[in-house]
N, C-alpha and C. Protein backbone atom coordinates (compact mmCIF):
# COMPACT_ATOMS: atom_id res chain seq x y z
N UNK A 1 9.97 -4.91 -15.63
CA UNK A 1 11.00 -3.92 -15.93
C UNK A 1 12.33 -4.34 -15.34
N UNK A 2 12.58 -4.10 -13.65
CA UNK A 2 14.02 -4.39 -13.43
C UNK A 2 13.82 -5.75 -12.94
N UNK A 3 15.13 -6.56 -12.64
CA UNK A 3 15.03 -8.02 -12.88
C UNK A 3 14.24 -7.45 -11.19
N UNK A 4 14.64 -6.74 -10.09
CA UNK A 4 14.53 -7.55 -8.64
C UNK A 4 14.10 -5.37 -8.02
N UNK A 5 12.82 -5.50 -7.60
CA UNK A 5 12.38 -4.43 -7.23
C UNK A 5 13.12 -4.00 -5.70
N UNK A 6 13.16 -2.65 -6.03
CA UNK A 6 13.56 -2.02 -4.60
C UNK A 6 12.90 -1.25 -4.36
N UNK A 7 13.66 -0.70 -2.70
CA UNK A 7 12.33 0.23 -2.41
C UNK A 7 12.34 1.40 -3.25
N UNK A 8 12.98 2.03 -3.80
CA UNK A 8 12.58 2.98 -5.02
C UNK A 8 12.14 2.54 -5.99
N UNK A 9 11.48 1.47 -6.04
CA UNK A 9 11.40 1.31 -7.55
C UNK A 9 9.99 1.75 -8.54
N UNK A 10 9.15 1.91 -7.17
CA UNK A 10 7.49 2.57 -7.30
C UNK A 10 8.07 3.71 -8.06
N UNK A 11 8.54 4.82 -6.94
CA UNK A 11 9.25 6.64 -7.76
C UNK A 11 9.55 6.32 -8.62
N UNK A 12 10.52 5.79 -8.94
CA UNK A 12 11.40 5.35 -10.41
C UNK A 12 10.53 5.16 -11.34
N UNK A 13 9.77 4.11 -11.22
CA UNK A 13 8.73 3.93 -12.31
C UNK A 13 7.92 5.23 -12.69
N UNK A 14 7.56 5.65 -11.76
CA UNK A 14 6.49 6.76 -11.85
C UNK A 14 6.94 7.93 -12.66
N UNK A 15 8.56 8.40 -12.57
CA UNK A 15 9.08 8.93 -13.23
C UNK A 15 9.37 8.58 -14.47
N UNK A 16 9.63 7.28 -14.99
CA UNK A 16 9.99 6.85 -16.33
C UNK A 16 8.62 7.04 -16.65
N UNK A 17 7.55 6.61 -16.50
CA UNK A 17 6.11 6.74 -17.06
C UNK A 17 6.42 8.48 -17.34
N UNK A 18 6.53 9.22 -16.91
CA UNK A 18 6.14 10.38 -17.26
C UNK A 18 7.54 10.79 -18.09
N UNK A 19 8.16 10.27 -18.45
CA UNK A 19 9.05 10.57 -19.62
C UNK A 19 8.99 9.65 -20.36
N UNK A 20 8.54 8.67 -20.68
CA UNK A 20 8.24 7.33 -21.54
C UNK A 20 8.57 7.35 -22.66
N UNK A 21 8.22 8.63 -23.34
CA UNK A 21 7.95 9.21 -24.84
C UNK A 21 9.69 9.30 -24.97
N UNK A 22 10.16 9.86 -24.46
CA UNK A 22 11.64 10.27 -24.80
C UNK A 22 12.53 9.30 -24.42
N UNK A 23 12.24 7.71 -23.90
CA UNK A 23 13.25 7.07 -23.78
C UNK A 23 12.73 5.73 -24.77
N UNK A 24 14.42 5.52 -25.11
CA UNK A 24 14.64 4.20 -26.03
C UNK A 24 13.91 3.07 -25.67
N UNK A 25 14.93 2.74 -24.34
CA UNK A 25 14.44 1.49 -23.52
C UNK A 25 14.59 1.75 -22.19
N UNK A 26 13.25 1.59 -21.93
CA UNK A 26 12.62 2.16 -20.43
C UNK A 26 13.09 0.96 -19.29
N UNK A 27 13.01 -0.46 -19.59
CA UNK A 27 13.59 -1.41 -18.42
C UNK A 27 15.26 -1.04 -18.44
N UNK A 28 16.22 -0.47 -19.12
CA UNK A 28 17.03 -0.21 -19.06
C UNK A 28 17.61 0.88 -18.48
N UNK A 29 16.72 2.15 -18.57
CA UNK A 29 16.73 3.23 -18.08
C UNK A 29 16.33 3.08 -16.37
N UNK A 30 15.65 2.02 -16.17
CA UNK A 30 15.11 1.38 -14.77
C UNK A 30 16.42 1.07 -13.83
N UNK A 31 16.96 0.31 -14.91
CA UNK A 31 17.79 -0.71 -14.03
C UNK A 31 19.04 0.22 -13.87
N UNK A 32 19.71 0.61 -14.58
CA UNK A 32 20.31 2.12 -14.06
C UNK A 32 19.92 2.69 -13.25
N UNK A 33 18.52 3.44 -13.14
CA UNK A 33 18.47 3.95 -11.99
C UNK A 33 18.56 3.44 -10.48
N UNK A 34 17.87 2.28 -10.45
CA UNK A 34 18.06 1.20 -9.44
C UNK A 34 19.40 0.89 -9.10
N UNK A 35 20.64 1.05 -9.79
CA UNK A 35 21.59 0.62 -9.26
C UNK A 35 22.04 1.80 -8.85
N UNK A 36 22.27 2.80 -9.71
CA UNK A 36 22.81 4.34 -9.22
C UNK A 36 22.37 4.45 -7.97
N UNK A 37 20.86 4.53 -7.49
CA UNK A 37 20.37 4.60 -5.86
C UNK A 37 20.08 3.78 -4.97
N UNK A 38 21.31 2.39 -5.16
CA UNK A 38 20.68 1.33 -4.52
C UNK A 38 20.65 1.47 -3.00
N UNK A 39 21.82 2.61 -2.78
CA UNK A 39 22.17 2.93 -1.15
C UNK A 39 21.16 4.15 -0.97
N UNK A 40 20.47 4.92 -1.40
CA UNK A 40 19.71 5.45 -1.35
C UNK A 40 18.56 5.60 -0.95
N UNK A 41 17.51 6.34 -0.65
CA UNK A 41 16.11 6.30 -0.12
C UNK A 41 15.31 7.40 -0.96
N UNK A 42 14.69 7.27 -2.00
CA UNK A 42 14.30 8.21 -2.75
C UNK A 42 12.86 8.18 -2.67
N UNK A 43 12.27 9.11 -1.47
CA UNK A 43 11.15 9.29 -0.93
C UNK A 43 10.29 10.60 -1.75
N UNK A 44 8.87 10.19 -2.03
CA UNK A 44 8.09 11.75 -2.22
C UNK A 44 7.65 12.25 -1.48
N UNK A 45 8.23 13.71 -0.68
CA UNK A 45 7.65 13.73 0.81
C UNK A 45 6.05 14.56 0.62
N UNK A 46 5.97 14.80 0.01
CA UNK A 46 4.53 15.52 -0.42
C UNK A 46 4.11 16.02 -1.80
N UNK A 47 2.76 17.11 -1.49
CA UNK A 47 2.93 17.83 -2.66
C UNK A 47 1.60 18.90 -2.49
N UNK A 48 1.56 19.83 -3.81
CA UNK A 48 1.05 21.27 -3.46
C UNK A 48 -0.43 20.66 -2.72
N UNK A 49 -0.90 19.88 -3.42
CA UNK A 49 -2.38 19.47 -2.32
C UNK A 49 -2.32 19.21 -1.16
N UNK A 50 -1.11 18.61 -0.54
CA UNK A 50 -0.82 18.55 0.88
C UNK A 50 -1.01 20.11 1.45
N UNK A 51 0.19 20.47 1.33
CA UNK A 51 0.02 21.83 1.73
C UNK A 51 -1.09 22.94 1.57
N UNK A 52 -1.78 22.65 0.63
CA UNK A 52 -2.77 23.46 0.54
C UNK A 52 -3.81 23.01 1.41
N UNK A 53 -4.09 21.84 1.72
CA UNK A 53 -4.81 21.21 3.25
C UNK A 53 -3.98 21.54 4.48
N UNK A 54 -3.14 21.10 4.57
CA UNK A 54 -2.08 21.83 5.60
C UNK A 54 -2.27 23.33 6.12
N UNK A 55 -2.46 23.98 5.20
CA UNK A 55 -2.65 24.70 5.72
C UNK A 55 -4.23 25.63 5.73
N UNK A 56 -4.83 25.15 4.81
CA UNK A 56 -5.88 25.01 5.55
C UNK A 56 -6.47 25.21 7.09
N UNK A 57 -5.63 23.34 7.60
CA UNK A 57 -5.85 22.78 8.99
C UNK A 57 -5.36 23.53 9.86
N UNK A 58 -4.57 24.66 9.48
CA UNK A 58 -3.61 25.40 9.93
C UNK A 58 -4.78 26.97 10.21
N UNK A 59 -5.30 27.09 9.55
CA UNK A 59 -6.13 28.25 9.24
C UNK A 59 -4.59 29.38 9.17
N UNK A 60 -4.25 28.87 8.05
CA UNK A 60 -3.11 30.04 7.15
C UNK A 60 -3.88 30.60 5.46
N UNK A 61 -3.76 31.54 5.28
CA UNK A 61 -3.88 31.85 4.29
C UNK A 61 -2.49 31.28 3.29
N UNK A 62 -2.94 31.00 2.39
CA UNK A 62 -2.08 30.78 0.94
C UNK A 62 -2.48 30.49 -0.69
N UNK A 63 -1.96 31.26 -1.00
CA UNK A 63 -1.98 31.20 -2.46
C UNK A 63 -2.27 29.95 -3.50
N UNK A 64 -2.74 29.65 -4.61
CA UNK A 64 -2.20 28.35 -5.53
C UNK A 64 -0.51 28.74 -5.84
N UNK A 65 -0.38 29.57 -6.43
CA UNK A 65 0.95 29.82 -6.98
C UNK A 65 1.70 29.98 -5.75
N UNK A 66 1.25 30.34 -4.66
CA UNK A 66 2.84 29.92 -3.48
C UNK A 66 3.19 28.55 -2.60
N UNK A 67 1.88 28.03 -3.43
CA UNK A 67 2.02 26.49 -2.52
C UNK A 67 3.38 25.91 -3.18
N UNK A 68 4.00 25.97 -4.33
CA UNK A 68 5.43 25.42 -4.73
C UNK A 68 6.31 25.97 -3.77
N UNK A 69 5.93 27.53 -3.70
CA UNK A 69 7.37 27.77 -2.71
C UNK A 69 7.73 27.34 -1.63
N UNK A 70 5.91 26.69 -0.56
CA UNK A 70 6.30 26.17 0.61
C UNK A 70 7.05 25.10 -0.10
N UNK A 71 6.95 24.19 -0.70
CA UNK A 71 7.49 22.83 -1.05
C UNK A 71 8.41 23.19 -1.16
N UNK A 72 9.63 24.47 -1.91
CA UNK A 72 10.47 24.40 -2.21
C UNK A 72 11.15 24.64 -0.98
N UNK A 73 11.28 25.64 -0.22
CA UNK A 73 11.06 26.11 1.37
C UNK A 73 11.65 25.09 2.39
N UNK A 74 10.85 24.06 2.44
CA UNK A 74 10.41 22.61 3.21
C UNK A 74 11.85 21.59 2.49
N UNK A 75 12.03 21.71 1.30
CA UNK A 75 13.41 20.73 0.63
C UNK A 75 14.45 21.87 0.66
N UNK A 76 14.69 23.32 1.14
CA UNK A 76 15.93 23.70 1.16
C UNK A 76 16.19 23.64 2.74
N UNK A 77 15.46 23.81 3.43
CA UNK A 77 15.41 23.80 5.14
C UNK A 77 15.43 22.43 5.77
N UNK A 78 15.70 21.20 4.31
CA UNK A 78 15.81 20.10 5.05
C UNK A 78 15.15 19.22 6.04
N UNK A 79 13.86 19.93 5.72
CA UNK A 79 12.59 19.55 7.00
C UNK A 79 12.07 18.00 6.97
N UNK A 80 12.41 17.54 5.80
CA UNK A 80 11.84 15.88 5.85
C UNK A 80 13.35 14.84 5.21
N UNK A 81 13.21 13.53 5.72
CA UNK A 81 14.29 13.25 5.89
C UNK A 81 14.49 12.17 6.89
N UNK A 82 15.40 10.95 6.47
CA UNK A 82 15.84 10.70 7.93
C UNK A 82 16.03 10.76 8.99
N UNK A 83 15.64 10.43 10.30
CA UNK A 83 16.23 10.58 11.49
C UNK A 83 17.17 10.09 12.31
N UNK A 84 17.96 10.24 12.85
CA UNK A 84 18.73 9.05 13.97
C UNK A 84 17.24 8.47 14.62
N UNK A 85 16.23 9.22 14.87
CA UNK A 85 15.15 8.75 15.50
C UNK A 85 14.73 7.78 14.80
N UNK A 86 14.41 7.81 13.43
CA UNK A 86 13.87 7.10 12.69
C UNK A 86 14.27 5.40 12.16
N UNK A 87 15.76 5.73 12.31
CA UNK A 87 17.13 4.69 12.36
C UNK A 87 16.59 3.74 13.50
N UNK A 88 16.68 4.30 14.87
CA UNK A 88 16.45 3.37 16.15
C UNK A 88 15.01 2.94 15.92
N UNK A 89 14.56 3.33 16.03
CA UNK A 89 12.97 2.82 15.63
C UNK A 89 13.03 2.02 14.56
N UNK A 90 13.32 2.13 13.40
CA UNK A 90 13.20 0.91 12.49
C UNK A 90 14.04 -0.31 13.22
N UNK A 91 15.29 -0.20 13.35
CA UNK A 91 16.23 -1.31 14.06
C UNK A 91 15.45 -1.93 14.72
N UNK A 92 15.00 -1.27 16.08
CA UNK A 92 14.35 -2.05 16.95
C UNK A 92 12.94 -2.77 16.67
N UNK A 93 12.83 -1.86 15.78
CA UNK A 93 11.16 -3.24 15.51
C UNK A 93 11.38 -3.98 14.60
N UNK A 94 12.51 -4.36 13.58
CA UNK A 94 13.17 -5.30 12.45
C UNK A 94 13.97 -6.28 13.55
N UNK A 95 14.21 -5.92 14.57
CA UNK A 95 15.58 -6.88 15.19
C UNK A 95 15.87 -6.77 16.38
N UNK A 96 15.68 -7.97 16.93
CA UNK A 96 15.65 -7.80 18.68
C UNK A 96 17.15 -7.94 19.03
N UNK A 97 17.70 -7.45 20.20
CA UNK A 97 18.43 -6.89 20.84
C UNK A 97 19.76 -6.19 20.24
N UNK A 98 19.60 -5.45 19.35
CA UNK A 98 20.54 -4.94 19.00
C UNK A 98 21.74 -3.79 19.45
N UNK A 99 21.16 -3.51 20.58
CA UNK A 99 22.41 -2.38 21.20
C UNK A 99 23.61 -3.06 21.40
N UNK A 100 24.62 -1.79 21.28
CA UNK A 100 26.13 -2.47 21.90
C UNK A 100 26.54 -1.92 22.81
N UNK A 101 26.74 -3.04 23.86
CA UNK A 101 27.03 -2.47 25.44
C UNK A 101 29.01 -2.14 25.48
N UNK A 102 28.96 -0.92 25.66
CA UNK A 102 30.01 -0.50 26.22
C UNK A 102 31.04 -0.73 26.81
């Protein structure tokens, strides 16, 4: 599909597969997307089966039909996501001594 894979390019795909039917040309529709989010991180942070184990493990009661709302809930409250934590931690295990001394 695109000439040179990124790390979105699994999602991406996964999404063109499920619209397949309605596009012209799908390596094209790829490679657009790939460039539009090349600065990007387009992560799937879960989904209703998670949460419905979740909470489970949780011993919460919940619904089938309200397991979307936690999901929706969880992406307006910004709960998954980057960290500065997550930043230093990758740095430091990709690349030795990287701090800047003062």
């Amino acid at each position: 599909m695109a000439d040179q894979a990124t790390r979105n390019t699994p999602l991406l795909s996964e999404i063109i597969s499920v619209i397949a039917n309605l596009l012209p040309d799908k390596s094209s529709v790829l490679a657009r997307l790939e460039q539009h989010f090349r600065n990007d991180f387009i992560l799937n942070a879960g989904n209703a089966d998670f949460v419905a184990s979740a909470a489970e493990s949780l011993r919460l009661a919940i619904t089938k039909e309200e397991l979307p709302l936690v999901l929706d809930c969880i992406a307006q409250k910004s709960m998954v996501g980057i960290t500065i934590d997550h930043v230093e931690t990758a740095i430091n295990d990709l690349f030795d001594n990287r701090f800047i001394e003062l």
